[in-house]
PDBML (XML) file of the C-alpha atoms, coordinates in Angstrom:
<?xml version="1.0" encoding="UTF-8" ?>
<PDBx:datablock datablockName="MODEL"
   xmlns:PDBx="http://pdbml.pdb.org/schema/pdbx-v50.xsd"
   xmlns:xsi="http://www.w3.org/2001/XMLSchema-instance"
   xsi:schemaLocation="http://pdbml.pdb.org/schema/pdbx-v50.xsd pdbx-v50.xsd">
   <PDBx:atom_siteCategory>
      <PDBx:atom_site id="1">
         <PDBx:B_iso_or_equiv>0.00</PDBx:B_iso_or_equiv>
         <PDBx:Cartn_x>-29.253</PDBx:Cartn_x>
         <PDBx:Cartn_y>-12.059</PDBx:Cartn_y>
         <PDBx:Cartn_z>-35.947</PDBx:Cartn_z>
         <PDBx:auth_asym_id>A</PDBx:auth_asym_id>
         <PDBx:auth_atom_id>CA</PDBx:auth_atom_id>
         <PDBx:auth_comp_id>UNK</PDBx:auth_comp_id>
         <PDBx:auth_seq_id>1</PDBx:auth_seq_id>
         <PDBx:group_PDB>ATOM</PDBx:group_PDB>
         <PDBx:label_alt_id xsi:nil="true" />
         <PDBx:label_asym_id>A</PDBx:label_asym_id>
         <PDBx:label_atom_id>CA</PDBx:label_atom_id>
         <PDBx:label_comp_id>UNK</PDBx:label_comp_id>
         <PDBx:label_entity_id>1</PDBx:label_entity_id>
         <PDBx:label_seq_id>1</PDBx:label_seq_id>
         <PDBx:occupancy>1.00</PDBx:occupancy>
         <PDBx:pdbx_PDB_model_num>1</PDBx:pdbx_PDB_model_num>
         <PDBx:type_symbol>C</PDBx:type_symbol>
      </PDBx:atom_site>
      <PDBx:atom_site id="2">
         <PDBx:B_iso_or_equiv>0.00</PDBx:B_iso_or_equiv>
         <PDBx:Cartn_x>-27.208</PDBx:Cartn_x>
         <PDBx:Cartn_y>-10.945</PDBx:Cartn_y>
         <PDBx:Cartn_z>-32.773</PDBx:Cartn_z>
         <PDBx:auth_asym_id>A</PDBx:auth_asym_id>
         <PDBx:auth_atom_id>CA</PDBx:auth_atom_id>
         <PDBx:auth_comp_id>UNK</PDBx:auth_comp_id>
         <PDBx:auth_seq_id>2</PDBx:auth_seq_id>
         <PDBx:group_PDB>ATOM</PDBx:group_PDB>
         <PDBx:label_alt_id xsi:nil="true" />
         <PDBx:label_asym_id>A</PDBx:label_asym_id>
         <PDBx:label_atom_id>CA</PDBx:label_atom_id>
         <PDBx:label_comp_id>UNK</PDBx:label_comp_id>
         <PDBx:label_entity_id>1</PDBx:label_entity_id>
         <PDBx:label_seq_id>2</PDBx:label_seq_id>
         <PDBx:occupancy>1.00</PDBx:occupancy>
         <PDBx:pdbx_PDB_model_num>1</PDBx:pdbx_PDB_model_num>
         <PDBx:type_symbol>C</PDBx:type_symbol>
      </PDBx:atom_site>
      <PDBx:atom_site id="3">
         <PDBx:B_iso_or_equiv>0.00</PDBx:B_iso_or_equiv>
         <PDBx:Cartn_x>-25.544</PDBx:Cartn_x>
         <PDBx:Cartn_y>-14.478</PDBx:Cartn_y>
         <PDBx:Cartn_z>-32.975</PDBx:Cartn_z>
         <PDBx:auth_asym_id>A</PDBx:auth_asym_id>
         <PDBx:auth_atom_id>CA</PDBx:auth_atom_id>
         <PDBx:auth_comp_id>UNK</PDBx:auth_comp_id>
         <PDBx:auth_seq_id>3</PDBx:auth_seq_id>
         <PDBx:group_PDB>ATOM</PDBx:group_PDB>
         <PDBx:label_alt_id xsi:nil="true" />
         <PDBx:label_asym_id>A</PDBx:label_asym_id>
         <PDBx:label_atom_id>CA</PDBx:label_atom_id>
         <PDBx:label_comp_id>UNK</PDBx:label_comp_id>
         <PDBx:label_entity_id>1</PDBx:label_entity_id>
         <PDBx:label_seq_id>3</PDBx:label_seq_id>
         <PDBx:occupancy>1.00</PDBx:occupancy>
         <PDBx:pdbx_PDB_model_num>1</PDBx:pdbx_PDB_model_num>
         <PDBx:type_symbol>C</PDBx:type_symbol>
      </PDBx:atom_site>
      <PDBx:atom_site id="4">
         <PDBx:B_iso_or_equiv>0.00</PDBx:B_iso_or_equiv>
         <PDBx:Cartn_x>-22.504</PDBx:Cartn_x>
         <PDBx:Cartn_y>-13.695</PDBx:Cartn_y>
         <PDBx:Cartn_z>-30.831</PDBx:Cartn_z>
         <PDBx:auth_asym_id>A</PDBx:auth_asym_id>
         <PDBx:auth_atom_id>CA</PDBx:auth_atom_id>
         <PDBx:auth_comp_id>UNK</PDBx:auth_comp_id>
         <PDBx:auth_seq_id>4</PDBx:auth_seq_id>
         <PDBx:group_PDB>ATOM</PDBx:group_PDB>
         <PDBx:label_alt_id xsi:nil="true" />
         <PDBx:label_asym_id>A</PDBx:label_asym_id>
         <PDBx:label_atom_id>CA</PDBx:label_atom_id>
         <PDBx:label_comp_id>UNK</PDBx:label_comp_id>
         <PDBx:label_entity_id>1</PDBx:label_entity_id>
         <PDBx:label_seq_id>4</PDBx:label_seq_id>
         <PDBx:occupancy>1.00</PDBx:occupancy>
         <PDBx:pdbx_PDB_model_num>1</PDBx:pdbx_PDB_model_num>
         <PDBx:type_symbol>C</PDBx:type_symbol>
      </PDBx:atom_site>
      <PDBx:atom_site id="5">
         <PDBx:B_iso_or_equiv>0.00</PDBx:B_iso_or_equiv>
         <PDBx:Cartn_x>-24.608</PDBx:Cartn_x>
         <PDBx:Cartn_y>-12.275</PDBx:Cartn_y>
         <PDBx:Cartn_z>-27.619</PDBx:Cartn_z>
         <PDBx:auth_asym_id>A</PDBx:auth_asym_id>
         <PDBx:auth_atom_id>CA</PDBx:auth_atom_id>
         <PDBx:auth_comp_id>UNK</PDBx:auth_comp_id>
         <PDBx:auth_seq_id>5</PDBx:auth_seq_id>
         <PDBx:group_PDB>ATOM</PDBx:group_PDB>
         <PDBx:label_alt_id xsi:nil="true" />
         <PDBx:label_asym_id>A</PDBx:label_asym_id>
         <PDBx:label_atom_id>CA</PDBx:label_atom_id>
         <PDBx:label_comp_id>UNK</PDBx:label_comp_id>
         <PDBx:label_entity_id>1</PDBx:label_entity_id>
         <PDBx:label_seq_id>5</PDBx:label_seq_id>
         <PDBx:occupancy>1.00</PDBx:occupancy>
         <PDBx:pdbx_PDB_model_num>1</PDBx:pdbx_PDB_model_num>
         <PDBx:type_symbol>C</PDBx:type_symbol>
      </PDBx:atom_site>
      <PDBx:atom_site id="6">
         <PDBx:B_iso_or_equiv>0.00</PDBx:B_iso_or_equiv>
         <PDBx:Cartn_x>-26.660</PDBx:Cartn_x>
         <PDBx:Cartn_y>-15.294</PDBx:Cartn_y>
         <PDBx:Cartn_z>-28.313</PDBx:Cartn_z>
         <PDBx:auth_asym_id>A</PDBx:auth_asym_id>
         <PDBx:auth_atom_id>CA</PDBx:auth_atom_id>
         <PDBx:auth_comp_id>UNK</PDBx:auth_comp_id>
         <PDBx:auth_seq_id>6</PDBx:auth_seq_id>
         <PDBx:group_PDB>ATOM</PDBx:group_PDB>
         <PDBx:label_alt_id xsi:nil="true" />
         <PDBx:label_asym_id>A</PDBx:label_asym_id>
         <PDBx:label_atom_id>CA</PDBx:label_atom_id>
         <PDBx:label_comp_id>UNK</PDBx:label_comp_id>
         <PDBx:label_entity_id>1</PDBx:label_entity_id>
         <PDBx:label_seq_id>6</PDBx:label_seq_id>
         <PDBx:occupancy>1.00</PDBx:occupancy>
         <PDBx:pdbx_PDB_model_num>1</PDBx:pdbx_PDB_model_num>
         <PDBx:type_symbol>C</PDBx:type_symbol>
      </PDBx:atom_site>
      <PDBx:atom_site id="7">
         <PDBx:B_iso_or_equiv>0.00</PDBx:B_iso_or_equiv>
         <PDBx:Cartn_x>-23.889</PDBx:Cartn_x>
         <PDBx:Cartn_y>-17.864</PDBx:Cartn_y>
         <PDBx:Cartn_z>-28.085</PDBx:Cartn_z>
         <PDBx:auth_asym_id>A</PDBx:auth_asym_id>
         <PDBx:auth_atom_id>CA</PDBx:auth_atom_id>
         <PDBx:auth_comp_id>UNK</PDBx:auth_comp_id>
         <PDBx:auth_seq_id>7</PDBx:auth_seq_id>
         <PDBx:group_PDB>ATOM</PDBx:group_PDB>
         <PDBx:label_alt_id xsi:nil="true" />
         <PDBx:label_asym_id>A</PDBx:label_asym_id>
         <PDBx:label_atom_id>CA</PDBx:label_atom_id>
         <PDBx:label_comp_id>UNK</PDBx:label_comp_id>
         <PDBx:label_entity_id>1</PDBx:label_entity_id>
         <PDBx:label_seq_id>7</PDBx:label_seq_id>
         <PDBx:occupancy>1.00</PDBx:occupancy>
         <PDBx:pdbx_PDB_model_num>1</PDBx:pdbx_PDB_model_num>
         <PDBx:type_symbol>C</PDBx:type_symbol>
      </PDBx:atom_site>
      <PDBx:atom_site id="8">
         <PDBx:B_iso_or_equiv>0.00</PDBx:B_iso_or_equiv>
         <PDBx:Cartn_x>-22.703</PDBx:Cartn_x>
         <PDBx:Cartn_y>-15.692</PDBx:Cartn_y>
         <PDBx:Cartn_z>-25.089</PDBx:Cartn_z>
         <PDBx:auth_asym_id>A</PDBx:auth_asym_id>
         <PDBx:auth_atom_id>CA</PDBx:auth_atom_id>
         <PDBx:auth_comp_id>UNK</PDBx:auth_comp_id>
         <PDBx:auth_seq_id>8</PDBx:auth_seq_id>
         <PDBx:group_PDB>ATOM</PDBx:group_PDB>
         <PDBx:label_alt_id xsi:nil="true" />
         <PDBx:label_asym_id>A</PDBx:label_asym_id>
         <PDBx:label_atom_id>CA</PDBx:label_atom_id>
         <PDBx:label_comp_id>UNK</PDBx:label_comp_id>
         <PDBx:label_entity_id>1</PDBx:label_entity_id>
         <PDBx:label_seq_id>8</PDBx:label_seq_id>
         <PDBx:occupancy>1.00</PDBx:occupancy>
         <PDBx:pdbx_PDB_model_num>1</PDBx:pdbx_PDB_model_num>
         <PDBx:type_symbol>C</PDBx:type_symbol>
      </PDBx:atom_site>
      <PDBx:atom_site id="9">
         <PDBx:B_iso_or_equiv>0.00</PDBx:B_iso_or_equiv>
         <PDBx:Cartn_x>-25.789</PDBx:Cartn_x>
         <PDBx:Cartn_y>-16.261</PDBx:Cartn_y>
         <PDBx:Cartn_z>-23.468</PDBx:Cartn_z>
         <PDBx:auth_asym_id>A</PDBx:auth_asym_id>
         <PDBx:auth_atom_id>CA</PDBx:auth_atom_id>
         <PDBx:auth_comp_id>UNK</PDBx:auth_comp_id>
         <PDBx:auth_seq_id>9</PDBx:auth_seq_id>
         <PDBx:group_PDB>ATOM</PDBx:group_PDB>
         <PDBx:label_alt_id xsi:nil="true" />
         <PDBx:label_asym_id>A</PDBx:label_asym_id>
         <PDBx:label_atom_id>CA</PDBx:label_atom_id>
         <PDBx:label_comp_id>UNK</PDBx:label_comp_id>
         <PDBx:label_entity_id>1</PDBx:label_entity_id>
         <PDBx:label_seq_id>9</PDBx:label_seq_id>
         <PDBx:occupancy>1.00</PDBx:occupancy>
         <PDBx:pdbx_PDB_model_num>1</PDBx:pdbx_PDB_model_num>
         <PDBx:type_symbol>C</PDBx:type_symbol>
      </PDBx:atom_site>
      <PDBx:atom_site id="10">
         <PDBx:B_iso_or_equiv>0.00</PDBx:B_iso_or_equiv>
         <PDBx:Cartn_x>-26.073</PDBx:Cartn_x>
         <PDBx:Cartn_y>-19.739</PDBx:Cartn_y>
         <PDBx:Cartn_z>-23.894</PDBx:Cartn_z>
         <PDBx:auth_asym_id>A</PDBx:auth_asym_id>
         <PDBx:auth_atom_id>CA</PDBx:auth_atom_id>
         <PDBx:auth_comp_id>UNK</PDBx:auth_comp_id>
         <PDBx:auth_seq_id>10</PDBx:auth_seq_id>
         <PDBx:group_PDB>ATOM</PDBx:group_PDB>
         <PDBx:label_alt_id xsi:nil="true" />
         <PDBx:label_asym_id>A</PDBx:label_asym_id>
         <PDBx:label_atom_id>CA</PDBx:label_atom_id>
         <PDBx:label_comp_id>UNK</PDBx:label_comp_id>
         <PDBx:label_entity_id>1</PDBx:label_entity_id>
         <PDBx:label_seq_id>10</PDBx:label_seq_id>
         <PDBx:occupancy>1.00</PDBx:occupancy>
         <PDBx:pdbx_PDB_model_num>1</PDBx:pdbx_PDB_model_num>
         <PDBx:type_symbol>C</PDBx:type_symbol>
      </PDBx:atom_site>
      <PDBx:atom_site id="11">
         <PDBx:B_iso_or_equiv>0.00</PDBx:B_iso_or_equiv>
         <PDBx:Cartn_x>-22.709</PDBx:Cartn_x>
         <PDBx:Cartn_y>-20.757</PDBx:Cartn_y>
         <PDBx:Cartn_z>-22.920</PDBx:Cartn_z>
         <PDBx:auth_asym_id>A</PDBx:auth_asym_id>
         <PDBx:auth_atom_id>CA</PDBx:auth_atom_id>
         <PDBx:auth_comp_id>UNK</PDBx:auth_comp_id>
         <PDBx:auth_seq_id>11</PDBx:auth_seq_id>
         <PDBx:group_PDB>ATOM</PDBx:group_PDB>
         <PDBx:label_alt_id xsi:nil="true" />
         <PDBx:label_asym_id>A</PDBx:label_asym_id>
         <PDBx:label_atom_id>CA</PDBx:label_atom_id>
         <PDBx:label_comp_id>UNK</PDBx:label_comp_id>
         <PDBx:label_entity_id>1</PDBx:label_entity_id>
         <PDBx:label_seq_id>11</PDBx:label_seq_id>
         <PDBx:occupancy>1.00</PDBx:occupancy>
         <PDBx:pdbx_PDB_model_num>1</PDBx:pdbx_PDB_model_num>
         <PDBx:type_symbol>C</PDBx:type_symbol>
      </PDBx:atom_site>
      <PDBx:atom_site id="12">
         <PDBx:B_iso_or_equiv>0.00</PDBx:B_iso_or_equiv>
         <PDBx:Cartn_x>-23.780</PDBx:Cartn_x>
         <PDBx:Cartn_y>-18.650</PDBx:Cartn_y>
         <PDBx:Cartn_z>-19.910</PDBx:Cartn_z>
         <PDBx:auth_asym_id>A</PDBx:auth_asym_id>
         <PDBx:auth_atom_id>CA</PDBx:auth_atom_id>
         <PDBx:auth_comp_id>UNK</PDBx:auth_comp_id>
         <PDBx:auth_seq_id>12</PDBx:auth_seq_id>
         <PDBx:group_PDB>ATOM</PDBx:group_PDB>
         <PDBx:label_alt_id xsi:nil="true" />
         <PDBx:label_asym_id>A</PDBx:label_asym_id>
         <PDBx:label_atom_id>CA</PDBx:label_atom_id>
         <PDBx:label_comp_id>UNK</PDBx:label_comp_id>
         <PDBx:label_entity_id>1</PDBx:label_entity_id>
         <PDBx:label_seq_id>12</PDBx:label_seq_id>
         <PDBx:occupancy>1.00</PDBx:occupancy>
         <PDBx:pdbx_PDB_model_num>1</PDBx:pdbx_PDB_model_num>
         <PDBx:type_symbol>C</PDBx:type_symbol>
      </PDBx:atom_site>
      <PDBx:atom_site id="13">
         <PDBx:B_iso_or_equiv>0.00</PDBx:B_iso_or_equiv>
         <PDBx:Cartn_x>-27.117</PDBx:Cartn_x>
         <PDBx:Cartn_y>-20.775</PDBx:Cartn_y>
         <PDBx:Cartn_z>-19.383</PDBx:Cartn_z>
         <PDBx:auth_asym_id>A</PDBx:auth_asym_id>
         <PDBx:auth_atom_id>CA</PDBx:auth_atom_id>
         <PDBx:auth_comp_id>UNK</PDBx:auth_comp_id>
         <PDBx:auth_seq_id>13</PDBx:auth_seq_id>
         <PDBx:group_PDB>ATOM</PDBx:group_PDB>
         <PDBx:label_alt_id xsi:nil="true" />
         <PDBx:label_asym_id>A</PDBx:label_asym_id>
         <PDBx:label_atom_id>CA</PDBx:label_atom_id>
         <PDBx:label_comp_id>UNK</PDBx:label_comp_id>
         <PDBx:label_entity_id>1</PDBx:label_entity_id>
         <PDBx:label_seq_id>13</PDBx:label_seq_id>
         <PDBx:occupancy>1.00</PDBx:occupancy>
         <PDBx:pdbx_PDB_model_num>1</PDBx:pdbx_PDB_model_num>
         <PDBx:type_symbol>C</PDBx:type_symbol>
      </PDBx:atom_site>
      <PDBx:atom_site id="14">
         <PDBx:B_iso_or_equiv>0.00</PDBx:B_iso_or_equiv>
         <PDBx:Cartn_x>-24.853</PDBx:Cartn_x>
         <PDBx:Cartn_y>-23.999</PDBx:Cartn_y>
         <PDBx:Cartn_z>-20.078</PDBx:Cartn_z>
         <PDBx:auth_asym_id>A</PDBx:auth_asym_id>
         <PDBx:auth_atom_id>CA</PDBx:auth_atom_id>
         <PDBx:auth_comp_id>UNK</PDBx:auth_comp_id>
         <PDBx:auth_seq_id>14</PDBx:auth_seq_id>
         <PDBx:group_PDB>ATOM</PDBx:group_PDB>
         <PDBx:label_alt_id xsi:nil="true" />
         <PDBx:label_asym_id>A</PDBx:label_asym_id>
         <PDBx:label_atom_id>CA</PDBx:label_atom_id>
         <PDBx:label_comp_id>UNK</PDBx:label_comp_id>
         <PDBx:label_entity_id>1</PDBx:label_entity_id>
         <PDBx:label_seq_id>14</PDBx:label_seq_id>
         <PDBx:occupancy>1.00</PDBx:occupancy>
         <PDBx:pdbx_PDB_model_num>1</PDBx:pdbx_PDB_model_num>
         <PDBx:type_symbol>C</PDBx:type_symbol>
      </PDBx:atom_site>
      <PDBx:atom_site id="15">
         <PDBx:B_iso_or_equiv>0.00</PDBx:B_iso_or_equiv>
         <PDBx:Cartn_x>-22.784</PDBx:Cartn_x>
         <PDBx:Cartn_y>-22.965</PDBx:Cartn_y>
         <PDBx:Cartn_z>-16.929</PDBx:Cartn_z>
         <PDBx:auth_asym_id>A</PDBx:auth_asym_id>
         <PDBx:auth_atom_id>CA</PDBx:auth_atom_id>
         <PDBx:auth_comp_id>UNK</PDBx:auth_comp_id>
         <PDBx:auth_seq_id>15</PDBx:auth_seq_id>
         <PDBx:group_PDB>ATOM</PDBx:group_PDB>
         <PDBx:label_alt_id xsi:nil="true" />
         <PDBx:label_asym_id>A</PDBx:label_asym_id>
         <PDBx:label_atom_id>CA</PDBx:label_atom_id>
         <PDBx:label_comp_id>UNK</PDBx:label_comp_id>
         <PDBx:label_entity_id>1</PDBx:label_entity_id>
         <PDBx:label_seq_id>15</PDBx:label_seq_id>
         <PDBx:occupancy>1.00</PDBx:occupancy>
         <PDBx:pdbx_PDB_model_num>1</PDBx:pdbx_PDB_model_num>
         <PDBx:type_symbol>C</PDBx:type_symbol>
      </PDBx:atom_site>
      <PDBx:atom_site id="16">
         <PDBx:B_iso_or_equiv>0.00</PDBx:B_iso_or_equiv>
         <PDBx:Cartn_x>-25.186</PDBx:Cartn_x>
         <PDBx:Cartn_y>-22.889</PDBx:Cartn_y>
         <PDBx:Cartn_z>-14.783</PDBx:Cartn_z>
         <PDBx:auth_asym_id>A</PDBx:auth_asym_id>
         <PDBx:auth_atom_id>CA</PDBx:auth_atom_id>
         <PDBx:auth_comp_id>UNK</PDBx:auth_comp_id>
         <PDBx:auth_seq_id>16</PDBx:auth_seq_id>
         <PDBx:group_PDB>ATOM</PDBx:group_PDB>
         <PDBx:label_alt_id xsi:nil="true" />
         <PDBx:label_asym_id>A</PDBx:label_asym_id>
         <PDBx:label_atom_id>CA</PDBx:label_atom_id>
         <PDBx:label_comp_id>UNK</PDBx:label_comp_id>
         <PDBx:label_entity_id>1</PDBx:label_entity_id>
         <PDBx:label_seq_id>16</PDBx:label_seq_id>
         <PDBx:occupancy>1.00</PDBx:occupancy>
         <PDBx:pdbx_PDB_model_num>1</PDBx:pdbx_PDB_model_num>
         <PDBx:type_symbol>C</PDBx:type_symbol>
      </PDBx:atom_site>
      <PDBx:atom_site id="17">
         <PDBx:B_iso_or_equiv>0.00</PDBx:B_iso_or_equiv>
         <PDBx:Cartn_x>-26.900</PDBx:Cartn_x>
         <PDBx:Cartn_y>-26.165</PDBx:Cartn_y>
         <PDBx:Cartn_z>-15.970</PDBx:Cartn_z>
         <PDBx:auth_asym_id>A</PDBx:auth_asym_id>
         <PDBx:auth_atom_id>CA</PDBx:auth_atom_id>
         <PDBx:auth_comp_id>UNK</PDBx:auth_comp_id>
         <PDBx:auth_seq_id>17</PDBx:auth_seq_id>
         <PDBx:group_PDB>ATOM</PDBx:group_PDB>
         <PDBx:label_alt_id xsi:nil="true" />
         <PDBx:label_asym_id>A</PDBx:label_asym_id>
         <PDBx:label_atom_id>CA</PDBx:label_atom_id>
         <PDBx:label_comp_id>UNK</PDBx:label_comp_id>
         <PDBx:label_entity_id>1</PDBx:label_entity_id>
         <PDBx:label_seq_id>17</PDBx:label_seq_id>
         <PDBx:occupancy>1.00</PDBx:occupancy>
         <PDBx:pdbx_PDB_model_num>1</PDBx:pdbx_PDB_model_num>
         <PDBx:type_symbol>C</PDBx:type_symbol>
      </PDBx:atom_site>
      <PDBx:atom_site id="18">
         <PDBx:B_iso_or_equiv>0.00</PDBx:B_iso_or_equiv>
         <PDBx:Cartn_x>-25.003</PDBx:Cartn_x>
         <PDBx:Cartn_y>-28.056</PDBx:Cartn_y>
         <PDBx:Cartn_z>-18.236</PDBx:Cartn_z>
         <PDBx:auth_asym_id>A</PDBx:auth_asym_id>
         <PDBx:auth_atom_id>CA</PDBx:auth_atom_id>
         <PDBx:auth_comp_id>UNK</PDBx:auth_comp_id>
         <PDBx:auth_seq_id>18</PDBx:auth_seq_id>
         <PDBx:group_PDB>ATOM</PDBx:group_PDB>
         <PDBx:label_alt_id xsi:nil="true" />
         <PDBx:label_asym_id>A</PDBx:label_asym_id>
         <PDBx:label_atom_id>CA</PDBx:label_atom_id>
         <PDBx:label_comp_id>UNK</PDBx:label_comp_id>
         <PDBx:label_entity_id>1</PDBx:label_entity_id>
         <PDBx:label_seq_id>18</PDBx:label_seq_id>
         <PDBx:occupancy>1.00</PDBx:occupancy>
         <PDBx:pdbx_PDB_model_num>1</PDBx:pdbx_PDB_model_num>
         <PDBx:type_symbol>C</PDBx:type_symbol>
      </PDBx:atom_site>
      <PDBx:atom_site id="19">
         <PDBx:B_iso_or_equiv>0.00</PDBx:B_iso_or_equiv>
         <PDBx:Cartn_x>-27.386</PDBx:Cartn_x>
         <PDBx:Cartn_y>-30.960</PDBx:Cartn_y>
         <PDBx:Cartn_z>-18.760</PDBx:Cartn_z>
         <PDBx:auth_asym_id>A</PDBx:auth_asym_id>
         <PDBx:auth_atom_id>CA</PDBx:auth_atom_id>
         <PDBx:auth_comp_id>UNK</PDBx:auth_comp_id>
         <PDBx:auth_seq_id>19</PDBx:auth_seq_id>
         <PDBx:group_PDB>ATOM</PDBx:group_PDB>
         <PDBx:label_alt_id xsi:nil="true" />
         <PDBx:label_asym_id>A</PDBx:label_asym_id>
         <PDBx:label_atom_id>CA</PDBx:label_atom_id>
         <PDBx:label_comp_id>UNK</PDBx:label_comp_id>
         <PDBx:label_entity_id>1</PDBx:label_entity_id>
         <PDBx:label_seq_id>19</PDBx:label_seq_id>
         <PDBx:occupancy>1.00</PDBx:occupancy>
         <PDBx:pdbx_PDB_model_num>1</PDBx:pdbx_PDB_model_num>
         <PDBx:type_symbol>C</PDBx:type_symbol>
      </PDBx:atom_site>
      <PDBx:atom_site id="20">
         <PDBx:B_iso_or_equiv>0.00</PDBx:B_iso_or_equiv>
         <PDBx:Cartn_x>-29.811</PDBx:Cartn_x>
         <PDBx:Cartn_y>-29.183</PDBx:Cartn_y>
         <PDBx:Cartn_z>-20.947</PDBx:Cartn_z>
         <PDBx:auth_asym_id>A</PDBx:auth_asym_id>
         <PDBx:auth_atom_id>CA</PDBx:auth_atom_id>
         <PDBx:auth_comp_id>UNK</PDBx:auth_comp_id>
         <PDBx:auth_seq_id>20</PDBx:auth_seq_id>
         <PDBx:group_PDB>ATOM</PDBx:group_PDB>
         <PDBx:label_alt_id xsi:nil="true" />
         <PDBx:label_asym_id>A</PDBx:label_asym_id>
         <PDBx:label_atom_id>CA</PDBx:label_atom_id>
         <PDBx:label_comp_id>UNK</PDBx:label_comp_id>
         <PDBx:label_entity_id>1</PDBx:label_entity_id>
         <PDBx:label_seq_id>20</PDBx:label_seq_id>
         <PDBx:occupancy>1.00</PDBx:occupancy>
         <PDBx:pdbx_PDB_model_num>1</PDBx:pdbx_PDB_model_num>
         <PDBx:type_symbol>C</PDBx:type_symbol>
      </PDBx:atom_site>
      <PDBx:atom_site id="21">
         <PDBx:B_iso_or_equiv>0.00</PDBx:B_iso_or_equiv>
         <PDBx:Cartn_x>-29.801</PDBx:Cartn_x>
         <PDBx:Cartn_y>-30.770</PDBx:Cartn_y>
         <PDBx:Cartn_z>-24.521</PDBx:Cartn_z>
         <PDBx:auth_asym_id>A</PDBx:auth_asym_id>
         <PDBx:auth_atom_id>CA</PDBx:auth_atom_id>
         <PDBx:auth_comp_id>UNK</PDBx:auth_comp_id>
         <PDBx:auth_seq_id>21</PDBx:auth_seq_id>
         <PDBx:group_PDB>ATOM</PDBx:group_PDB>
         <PDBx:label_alt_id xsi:nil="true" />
         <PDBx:label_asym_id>A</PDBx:label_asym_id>
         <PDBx:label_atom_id>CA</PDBx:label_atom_id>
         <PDBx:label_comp_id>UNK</PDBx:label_comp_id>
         <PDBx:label_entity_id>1</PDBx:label_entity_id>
         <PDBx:label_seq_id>21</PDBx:label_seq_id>
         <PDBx:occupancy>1.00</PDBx:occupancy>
         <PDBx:pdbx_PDB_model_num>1</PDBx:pdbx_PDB_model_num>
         <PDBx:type_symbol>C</PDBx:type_symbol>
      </PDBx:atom_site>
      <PDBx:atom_site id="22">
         <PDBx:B_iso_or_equiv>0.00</PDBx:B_iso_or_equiv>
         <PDBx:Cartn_x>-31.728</PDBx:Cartn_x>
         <PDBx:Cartn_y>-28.315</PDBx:Cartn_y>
         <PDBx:Cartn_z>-26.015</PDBx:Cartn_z>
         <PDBx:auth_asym_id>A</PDBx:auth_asym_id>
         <PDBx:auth_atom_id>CA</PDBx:auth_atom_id>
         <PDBx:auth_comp_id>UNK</PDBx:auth_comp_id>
         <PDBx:auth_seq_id>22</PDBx:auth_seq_id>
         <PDBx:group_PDB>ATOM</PDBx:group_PDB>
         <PDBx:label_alt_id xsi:nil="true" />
         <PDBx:label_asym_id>A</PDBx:label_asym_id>
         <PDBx:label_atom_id>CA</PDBx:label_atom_id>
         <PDBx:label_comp_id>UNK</PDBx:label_comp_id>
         <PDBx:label_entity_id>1</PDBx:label_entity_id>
         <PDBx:label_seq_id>22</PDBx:label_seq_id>
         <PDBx:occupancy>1.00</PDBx:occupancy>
         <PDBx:pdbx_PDB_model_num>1</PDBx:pdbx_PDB_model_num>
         <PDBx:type_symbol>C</PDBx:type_symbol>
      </PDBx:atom_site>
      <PDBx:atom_site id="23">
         <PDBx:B_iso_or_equiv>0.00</PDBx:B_iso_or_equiv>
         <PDBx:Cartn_x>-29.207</PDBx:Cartn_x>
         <PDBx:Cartn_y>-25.803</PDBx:Cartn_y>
         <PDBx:Cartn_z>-25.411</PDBx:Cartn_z>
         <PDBx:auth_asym_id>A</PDBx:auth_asym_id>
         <PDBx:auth_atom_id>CA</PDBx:auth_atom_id>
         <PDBx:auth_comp_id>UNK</PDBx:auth_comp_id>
         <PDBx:auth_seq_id>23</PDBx:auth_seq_id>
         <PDBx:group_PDB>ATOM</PDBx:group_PDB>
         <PDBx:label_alt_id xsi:nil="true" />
         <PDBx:label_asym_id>A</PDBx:label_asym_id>
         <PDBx:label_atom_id>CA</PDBx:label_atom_id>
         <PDBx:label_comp_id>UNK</PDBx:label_comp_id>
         <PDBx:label_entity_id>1</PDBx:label_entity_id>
         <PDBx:label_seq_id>23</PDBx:label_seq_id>
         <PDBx:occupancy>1.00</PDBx:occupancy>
         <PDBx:pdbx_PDB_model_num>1</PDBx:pdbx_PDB_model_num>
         <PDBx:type_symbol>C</PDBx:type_symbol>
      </PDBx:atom_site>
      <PDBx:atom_site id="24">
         <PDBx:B_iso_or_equiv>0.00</PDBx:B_iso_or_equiv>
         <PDBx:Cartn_x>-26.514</PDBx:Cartn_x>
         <PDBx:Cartn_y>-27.988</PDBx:Cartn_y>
         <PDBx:Cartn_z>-26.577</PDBx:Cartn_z>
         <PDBx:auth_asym_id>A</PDBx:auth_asym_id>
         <PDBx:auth_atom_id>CA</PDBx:auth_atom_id>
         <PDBx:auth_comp_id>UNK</PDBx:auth_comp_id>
         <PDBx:auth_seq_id>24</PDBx:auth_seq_id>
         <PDBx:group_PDB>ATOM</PDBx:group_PDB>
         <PDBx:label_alt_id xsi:nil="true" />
         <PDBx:label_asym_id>A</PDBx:label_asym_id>
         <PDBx:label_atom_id>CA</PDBx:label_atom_id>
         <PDBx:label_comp_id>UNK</PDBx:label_comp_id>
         <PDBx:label_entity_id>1</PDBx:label_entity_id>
         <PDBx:label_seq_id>24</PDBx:label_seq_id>
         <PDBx:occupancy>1.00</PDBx:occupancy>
         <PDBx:pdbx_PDB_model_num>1</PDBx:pdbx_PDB_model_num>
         <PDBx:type_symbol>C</PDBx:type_symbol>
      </PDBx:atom_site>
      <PDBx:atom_site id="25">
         <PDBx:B_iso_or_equiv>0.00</PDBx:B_iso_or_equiv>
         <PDBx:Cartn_x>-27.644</PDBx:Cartn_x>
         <PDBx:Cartn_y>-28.270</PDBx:Cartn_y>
         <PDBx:Cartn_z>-29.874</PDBx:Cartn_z>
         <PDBx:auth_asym_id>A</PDBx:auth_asym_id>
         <PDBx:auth_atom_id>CA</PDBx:auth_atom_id>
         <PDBx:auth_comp_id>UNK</PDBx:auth_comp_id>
         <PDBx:auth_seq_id>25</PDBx:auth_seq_id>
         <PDBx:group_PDB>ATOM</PDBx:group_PDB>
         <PDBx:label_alt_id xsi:nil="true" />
         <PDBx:label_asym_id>A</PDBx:label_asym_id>
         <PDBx:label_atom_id>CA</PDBx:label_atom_id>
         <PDBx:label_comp_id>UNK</PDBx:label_comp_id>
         <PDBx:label_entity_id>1</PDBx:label_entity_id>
         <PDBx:label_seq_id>25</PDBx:label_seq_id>
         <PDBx:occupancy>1.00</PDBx:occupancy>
         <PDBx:pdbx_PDB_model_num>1</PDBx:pdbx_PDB_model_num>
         <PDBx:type_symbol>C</PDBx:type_symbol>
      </PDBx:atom_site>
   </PDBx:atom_siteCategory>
</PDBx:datablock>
């Protein structure tokens, strides 16, 4: 339930590889 530093993370994954659907949704 640490949804903020979750989001943070992903946006930080996304960054590096933007193409990755999963982590889009």
């Amino acid at each position: 339930q640490q949804v903020e530093g979750a989001e943070a993370v992903v946006q930080q994954c996304l960054e590096i590889s933007p193409q990755q659907s999963d982590l889009v949704e």
